[in-house]
Protein backbone atom coordinates (compact mmCIF):
# COMPACT_ATOMS: atom_id res chain seq x y z
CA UNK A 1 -35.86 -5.67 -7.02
CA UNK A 2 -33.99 -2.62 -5.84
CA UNK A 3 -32.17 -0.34 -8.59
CA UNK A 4 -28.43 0.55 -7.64
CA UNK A 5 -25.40 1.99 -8.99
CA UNK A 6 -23.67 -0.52 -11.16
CA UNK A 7 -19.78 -0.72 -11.09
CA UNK A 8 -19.70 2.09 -13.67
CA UNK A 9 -21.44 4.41 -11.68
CA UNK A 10 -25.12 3.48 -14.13
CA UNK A 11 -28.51 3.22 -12.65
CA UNK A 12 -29.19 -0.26 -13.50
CA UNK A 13 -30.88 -3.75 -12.08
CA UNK A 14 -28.95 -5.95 -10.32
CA UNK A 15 -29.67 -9.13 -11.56
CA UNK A 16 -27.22 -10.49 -8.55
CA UNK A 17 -29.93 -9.26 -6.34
CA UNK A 18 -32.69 -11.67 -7.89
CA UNK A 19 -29.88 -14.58 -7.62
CA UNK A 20 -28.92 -13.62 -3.94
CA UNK A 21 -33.02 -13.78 -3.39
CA UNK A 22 -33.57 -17.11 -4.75
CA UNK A 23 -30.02 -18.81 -3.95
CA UNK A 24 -28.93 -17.09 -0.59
CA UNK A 25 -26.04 -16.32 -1.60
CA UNK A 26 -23.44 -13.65 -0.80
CA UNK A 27 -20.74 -12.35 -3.62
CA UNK A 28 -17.28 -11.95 -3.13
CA UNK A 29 -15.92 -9.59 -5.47
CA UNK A 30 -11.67 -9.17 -4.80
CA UNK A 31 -10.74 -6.22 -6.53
CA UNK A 32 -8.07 -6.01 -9.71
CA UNK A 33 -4.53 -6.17 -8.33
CA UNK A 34 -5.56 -6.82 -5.20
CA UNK A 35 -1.92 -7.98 -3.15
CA UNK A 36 1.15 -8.27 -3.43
CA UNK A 37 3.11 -6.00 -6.08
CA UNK A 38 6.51 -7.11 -8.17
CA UNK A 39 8.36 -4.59 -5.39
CA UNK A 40 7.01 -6.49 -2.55
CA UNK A 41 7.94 -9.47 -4.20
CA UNK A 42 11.40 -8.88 -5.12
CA UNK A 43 12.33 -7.67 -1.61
CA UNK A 44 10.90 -11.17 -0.15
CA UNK A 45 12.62 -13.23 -3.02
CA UNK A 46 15.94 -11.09 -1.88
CA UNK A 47 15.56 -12.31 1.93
CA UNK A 48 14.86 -15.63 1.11
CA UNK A 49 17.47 -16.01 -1.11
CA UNK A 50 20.45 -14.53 0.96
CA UNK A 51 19.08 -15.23 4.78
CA UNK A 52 20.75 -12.64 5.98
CA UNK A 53 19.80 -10.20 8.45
CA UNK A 54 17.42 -7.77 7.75
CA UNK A 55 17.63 -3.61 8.91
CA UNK A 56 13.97 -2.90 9.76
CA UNK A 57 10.34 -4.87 8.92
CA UNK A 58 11.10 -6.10 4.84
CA UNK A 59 7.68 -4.75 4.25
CA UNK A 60 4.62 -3.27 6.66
CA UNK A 61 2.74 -6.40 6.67
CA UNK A 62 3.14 -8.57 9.73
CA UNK A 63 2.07 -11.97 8.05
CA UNK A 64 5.48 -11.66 5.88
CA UNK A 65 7.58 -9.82 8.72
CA UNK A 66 6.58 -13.14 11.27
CA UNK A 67 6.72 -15.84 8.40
CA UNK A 68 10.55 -14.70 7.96
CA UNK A 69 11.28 -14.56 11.73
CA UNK A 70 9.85 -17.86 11.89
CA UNK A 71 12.74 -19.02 8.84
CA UNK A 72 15.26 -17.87 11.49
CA UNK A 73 16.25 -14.92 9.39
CA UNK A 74 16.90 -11.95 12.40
CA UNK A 75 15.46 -8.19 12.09
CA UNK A 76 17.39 -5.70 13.39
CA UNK A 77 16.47 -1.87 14.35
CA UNK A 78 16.06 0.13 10.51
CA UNK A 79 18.73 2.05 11.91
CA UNK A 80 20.95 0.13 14.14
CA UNK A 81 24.71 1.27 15.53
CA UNK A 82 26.38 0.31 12.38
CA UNK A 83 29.66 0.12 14.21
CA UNK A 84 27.69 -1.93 16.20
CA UNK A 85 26.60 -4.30 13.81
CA UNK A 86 30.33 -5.10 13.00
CA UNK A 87 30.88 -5.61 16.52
CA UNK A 88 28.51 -8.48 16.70
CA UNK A 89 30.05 -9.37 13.79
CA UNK A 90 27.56 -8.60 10.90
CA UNK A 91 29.17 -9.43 7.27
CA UNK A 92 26.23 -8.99 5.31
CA UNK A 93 22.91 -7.13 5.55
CA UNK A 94 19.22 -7.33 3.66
CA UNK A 95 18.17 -3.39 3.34
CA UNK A 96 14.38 -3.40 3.30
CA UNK A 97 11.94 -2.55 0.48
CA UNK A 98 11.37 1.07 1.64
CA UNK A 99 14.33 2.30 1.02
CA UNK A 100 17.82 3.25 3.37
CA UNK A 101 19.28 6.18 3.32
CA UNK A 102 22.18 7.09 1.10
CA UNK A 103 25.09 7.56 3.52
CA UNK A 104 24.08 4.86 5.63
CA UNK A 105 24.43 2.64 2.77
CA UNK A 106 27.82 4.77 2.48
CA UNK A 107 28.48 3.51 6.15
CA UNK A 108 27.46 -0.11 6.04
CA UNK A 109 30.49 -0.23 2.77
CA UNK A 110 32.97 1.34 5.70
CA UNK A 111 32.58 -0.77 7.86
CA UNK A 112 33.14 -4.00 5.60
CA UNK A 113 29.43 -5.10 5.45
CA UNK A 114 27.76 -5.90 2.20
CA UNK A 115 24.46 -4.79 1.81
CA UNK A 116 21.20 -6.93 -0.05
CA UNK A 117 19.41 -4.03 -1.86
CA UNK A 118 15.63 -4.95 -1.77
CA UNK A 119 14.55 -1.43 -2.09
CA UNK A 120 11.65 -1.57 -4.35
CA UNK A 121 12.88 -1.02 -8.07
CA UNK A 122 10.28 2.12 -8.52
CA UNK A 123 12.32 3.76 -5.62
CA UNK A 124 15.87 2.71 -7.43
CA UNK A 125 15.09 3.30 -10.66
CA UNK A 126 12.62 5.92 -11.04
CA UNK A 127 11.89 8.08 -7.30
CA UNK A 128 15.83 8.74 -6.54
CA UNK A 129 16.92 8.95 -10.56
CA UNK A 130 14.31 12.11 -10.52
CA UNK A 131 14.91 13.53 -7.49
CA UNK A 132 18.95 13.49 -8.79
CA UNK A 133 17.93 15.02 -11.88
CA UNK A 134 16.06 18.18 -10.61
CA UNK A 135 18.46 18.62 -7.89
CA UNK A 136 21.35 19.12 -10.47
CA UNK A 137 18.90 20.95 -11.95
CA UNK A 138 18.80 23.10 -9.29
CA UNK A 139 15.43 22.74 -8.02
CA UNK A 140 13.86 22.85 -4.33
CA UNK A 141 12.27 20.15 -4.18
CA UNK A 142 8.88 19.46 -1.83
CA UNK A 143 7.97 15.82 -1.26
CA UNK A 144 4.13 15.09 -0.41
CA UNK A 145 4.55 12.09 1.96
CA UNK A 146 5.19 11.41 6.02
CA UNK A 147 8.03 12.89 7.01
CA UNK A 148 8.48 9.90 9.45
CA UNK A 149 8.22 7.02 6.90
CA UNK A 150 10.98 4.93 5.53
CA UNK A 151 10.51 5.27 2.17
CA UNK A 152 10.66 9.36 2.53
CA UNK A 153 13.52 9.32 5.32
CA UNK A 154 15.56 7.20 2.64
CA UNK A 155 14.21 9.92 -0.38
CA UNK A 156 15.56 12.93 1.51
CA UNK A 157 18.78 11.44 1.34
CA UNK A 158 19.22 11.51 -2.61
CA UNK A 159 19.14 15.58 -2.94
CA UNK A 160 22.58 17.75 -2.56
CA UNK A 161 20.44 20.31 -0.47
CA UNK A 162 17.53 19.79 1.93
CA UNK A 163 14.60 17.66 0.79
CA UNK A 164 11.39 19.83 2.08
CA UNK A 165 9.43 16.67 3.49
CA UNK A 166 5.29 17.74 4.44
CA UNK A 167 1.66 15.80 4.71
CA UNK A 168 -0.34 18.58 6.07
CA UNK A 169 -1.17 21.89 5.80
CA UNK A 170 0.36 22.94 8.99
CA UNK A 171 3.79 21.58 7.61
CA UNK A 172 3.52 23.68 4.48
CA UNK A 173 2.67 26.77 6.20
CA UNK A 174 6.29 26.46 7.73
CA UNK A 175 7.89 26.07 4.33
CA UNK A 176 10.77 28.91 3.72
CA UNK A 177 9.19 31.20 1.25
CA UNK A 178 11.91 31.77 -0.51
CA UNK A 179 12.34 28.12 -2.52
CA UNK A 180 12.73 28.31 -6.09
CA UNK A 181 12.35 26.58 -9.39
CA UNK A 182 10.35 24.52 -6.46
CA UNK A 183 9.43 20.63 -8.25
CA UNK A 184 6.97 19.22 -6.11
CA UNK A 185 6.85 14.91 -6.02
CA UNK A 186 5.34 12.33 -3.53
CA UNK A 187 5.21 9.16 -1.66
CA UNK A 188 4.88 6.42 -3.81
CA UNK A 189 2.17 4.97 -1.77
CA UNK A 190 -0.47 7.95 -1.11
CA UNK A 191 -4.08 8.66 -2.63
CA UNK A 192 -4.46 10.66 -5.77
CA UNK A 193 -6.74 13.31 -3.48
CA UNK A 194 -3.82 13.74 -1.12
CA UNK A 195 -1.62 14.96 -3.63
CA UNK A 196 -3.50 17.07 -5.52
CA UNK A 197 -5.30 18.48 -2.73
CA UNK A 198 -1.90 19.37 -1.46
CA UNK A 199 -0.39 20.79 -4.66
CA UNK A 200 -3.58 23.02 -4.55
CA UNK A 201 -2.29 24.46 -1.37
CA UNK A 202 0.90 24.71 -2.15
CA UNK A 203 0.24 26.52 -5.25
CA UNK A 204 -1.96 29.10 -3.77
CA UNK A 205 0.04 29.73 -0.82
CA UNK A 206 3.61 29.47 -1.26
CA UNK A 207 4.90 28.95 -4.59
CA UNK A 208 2.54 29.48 -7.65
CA UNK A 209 4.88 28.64 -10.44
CA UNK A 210 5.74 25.19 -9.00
CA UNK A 211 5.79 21.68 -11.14
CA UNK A 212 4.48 18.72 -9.24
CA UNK A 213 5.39 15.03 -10.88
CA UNK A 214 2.77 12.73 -9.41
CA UNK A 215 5.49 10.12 -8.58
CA UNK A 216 2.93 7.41 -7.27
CA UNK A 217 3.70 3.67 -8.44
CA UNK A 218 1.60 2.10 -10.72
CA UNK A 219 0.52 -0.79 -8.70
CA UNK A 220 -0.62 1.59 -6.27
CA UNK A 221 -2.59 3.38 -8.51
CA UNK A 222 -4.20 0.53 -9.75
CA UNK A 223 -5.09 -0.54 -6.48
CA UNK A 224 -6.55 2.91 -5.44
CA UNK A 225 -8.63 2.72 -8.68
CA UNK A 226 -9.70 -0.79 -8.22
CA UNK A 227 -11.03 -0.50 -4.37
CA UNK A 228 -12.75 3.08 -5.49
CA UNK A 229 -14.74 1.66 -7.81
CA UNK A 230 -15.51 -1.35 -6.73
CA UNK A 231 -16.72 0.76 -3.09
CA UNK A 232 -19.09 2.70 -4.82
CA UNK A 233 -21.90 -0.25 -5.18
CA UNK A 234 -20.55 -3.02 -2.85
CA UNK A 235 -22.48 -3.34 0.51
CA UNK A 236 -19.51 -3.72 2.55
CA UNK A 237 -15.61 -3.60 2.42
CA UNK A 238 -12.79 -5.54 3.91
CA UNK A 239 -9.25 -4.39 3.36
CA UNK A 240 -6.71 -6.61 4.26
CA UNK A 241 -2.74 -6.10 5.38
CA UNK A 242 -0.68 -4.29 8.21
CA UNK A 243 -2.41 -1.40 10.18
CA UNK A 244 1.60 0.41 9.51
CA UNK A 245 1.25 -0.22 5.60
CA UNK A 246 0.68 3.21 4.17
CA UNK A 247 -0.75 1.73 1.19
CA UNK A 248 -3.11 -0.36 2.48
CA UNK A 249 -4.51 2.27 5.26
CA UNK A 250 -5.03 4.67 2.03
CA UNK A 251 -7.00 2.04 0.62
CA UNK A 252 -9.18 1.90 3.91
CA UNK A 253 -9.36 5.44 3.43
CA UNK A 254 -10.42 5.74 0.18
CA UNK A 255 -13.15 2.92 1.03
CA UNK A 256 -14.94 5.00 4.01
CA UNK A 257 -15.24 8.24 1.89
CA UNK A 258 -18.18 5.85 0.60
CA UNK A 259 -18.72 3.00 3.04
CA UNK A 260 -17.88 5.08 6.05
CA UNK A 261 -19.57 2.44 8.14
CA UNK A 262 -19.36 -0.65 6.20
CA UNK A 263 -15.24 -0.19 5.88
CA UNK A 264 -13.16 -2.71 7.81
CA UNK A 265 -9.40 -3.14 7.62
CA UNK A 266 -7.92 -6.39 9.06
CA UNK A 267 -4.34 -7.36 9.09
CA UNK A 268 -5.88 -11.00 10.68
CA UNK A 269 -8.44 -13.07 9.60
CA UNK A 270 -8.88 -13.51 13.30
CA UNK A 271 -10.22 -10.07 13.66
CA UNK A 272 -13.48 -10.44 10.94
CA UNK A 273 -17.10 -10.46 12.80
CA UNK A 274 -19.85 -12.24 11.38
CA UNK A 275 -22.35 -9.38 12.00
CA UNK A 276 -20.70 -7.77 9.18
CA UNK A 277 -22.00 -9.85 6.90
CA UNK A 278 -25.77 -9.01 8.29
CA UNK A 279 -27.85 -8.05 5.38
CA UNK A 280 -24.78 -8.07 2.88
CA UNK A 281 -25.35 -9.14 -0.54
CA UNK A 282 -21.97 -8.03 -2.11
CA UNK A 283 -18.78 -7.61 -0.53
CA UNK A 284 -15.84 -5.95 -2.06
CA UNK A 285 -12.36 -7.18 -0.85
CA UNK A 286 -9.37 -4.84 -1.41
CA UNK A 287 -5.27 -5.65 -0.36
CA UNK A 288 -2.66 -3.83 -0.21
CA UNK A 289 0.75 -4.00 -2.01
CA UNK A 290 2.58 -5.98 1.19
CA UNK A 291 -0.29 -8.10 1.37
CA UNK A 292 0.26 -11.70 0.76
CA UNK A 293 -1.76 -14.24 -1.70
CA UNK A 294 -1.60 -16.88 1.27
CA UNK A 295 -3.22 -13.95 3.67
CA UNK A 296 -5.86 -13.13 1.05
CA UNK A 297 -6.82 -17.05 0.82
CA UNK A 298 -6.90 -17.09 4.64
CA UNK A 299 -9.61 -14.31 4.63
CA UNK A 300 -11.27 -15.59 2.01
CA UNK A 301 -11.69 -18.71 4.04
CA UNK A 302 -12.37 -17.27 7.29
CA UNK A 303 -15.45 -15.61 5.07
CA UNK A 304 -16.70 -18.87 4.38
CA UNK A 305 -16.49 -20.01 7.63
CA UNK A 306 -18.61 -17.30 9.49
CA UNK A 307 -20.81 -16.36 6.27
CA UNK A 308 -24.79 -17.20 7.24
CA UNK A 309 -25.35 -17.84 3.48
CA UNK A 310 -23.17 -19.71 0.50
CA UNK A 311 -20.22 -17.81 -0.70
CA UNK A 312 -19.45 -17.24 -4.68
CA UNK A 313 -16.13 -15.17 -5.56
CA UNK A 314 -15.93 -12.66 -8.09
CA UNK A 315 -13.15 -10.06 -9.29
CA UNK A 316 -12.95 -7.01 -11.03
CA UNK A 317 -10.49 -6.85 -14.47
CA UNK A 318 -7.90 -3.93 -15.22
CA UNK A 319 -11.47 -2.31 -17.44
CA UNK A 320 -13.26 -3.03 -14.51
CA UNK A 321 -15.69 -5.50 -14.76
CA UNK A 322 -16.70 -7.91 -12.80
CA UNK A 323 -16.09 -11.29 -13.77
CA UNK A 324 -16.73 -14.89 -12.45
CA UNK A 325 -13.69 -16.82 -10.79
CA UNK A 326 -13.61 -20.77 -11.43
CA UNK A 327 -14.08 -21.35 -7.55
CA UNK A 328 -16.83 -21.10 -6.02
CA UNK A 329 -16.91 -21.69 -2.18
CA UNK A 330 -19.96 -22.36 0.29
CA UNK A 331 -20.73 -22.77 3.95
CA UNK A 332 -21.34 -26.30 5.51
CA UNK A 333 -25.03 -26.80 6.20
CA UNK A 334 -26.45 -29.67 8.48
């Protein structure tokens, strides 16, 4: 029996190894929070309950984005002609969970169009409320986060002077030098490393007195935690939701820094191989926050399906332990 690194980082023996020897079995351990969070839910209770158009994907996972095309509710451009939309004659509009920007929102109400907020309520209630307080502060403030998502186009927008937007190095380098009382936040969706690692540079080259406010969500963080862990002893990984989600990728990220080989992220069930289950004892499953129970269960089964051995699920708690779940699933056998 091999010794291995235990889900709190200890030297111990697996006893899961003798079981997987005598019972050929391979675990399935789904880590804490994995799917979707109260945000992502909120925005899809939002378009289901008002059908109305919607400006842009609801959320970056395609699953959701085809199940609600499929309900006959239309998607238009994020950021469509708004005279246009009256034109066609557009009365009422579902703004997606990233976010829309503050004087489009100003727009859509000038034009006689109601909007459907689904922004996520960390965004509404916490994100914007602090970027309004140290801009009448009279802070510069630096977000950490791409420049090109929604959620940070739509952030920009809540500041009385420019919103310094920058994910790389190269981007900071061109910051004005001359910011001050500079507050320093981020995408609510990035990795803890990201941040800090860019706060570091920030510090040392541009602004050395700065505050940064680590303004990542919870569920996010949780997540991030959850998959870190659990890839640290775990043979392989699957992470499961939309290639454009920028909190799943992170979580694919975060997996390969120790499975840099052994890290696959899906957004289909369609897409998982049954050679990477070769010589896999324990597989970790992660999701991201757009990530739907009903796509998790479809993995799940497609795992079953193509698995050479029988199939027992696991998941890790909040403490992070790894407990039994009360199904247990197995292959078909002749």
């Amino acid at each position: 029996m091999k010794k291995k690194l235990d889900y709190r980082g200890r030297i111990s023996l697996e006893v899961t190894d003798l079981l997987s020897e005598v019972r050929k079995i391979m675990e399935v351990i789904i880590a804490h929070a994995a799917g979707t969070c109260f945000g992502v839910q909120a925005a899809i209770n939002v378009a289901e309950e008002k059908r109305k158009p919607i400006l842009g994907p609801l959320v970056h996972n395609p699953k959701i984005v085809g199940d609600l095309a499929r309900e006959g509710i239309p998607i238009y451009d994020r950021y469509s002609d708004i005279a246009g939309l009256k034109e066609e004659g557009l009365t009422d509009v579902v703004i997606t969970a990233h976010g829309y920007p503050k004087e489009l929102k100003e727009e859509l109400t000038k034009h006689g169009i109601t909007y459907h907020d689904a922004t996520c309520p960390v965004l509404l209630k916490w994100v914007y409320k602090k970027i309004e307080t140290f801009d009448h502060q009279g802070a510069d403030i630096v977000i950490i986060g791409n420049p090109e998502h929604a959620e940070i186009i739509a952030s920009r927008t809540y500041a009385s002077k420019p919103l310094h937007a920058v994910y790389t190095e190269a981007q900071i380098d061109a910051l004005p030098n001359d910011l001050q009382n500079v507050v320093v936040i981020c995408q609510t969706t990035i990795t803890k490393e990201k941040f800090d690692s860019l706060v570091e540079y920030l510090r040392r080259t541009k602004y050395p007195n700065l505050k940064a406010v680590d303004t990542r969500c919870k569920p996010v963080k949780n997540q991030q935690g959850a998959v870190e862990s659990l890839a640290q002893w775990v043979d392989a990984m699957l992470i499961v939701g939309g290639y454009d989600s920028s909190n799943t990728t992170n979580l694919a990220k975060i997996s390969q820094q120790y499975l840099p080989e052994k890290t696959y992220h899906i957004d289909s069930p369609d897409l998982i191989k049954a050679e990477w289950f070769e010589n896999v004892e324990h597989l970790g499953l992660g999701a991201g926050t757009s990530t739907p129970q009903s796509q998790i269960q479809d993995v799940l089964q497609r795992i079953v399906e193509l698995s050479p051995t029988s199939v027992e699920l696991r998941q890790t708690t909040k403490e992070g332990d790894v407990v039994g779940m009360d199904v247990a699933v197995e292959t078909e056998t002749m």
